[in-house]
N, C-alpha and C. Protein backbone atom coordinates (compact mmCIF):
# COMPACT_ATOMS: atom_id res chain seq x y z
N UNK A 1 3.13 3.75 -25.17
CA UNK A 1 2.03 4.36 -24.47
C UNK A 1 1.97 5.85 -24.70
N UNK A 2 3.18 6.53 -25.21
CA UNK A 2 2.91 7.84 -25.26
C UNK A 2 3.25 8.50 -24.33
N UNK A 3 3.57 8.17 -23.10
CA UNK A 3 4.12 8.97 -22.50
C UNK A 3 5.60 8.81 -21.53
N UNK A 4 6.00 9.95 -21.93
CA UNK A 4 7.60 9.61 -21.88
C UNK A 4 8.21 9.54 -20.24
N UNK A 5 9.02 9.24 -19.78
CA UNK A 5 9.27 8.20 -18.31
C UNK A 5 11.07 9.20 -18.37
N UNK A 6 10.80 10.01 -16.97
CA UNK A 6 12.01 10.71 -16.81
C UNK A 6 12.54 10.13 -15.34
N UNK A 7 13.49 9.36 -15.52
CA UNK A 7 14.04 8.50 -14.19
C UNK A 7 15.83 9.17 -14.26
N UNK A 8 16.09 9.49 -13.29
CA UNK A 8 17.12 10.13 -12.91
C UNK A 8 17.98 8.88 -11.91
N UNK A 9 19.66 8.77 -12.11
CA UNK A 9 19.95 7.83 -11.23
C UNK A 9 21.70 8.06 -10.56
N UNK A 10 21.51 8.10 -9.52
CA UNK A 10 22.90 8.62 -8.99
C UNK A 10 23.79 7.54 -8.52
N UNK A 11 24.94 7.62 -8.00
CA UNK A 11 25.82 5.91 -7.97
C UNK A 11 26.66 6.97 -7.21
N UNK A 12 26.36 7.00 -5.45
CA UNK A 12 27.81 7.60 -4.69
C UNK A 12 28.47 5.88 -3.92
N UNK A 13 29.90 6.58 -3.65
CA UNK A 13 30.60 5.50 -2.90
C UNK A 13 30.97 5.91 -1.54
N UNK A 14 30.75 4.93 -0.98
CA UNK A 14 30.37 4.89 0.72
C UNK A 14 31.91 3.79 1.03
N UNK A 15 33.10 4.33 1.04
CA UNK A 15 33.78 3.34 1.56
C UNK A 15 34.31 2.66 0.25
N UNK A 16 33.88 1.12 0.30
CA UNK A 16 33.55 0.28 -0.36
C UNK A 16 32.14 -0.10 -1.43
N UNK A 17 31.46 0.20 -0.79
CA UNK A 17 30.58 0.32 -1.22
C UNK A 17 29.84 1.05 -2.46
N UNK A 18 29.05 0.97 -3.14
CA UNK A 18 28.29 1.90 -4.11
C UNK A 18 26.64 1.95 -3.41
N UNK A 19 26.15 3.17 -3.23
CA UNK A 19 25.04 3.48 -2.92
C UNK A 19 24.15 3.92 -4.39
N UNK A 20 23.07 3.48 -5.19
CA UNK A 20 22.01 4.01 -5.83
C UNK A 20 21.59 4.40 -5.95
N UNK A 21 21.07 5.61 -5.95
CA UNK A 21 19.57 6.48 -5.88
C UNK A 21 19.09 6.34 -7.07
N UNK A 22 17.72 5.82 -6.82
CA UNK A 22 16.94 6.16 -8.43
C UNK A 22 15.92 7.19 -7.67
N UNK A 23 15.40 8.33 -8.78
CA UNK A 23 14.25 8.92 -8.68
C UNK A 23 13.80 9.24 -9.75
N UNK A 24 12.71 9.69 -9.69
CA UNK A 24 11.76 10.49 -11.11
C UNK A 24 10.25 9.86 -10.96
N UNK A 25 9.81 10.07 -12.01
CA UNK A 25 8.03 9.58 -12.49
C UNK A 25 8.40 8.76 -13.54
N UNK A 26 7.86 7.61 -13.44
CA UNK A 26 7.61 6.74 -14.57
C UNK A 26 6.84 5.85 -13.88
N UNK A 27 6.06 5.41 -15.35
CA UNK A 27 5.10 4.22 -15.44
C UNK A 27 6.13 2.76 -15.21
N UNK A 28 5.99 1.88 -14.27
CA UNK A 28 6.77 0.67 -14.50
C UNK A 28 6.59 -0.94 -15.75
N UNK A 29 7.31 -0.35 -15.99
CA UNK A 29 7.17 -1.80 -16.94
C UNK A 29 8.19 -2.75 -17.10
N UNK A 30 9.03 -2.60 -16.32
CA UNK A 30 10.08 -4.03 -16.31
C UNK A 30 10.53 -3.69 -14.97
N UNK A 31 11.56 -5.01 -14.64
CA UNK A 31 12.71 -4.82 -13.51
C UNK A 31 13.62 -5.34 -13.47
N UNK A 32 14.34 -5.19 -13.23
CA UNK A 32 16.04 -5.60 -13.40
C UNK A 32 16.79 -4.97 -12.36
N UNK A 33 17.97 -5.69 -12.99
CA UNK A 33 19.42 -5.29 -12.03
C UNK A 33 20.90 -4.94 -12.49
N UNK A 34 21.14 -4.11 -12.38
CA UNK A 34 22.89 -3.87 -13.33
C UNK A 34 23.79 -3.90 -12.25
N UNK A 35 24.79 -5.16 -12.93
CA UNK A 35 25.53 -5.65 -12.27
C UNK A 35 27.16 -4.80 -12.75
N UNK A 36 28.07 -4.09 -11.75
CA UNK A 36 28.94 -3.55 -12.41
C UNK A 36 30.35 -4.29 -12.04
């Protein structure tokens, strides 16, 4: 499409846990999940 998709993504740990943050601008065109 031409135009380029700046997504930024952070991974803190809470405990046990892993918390996600995604942010930025982008157009969506898929979805998924990463499993670690």
């Amino acid at each position: 499409m031409g135009r380029p998709s700046n997504i930024e993504v952070a991974v803190t740990q809470t405990g046990k846990k892993l918390v996600p943050r995604v942010s930025g601008a982008a157009v969506k065109v898929f979805e998924g999940v990463i499993r670690i």
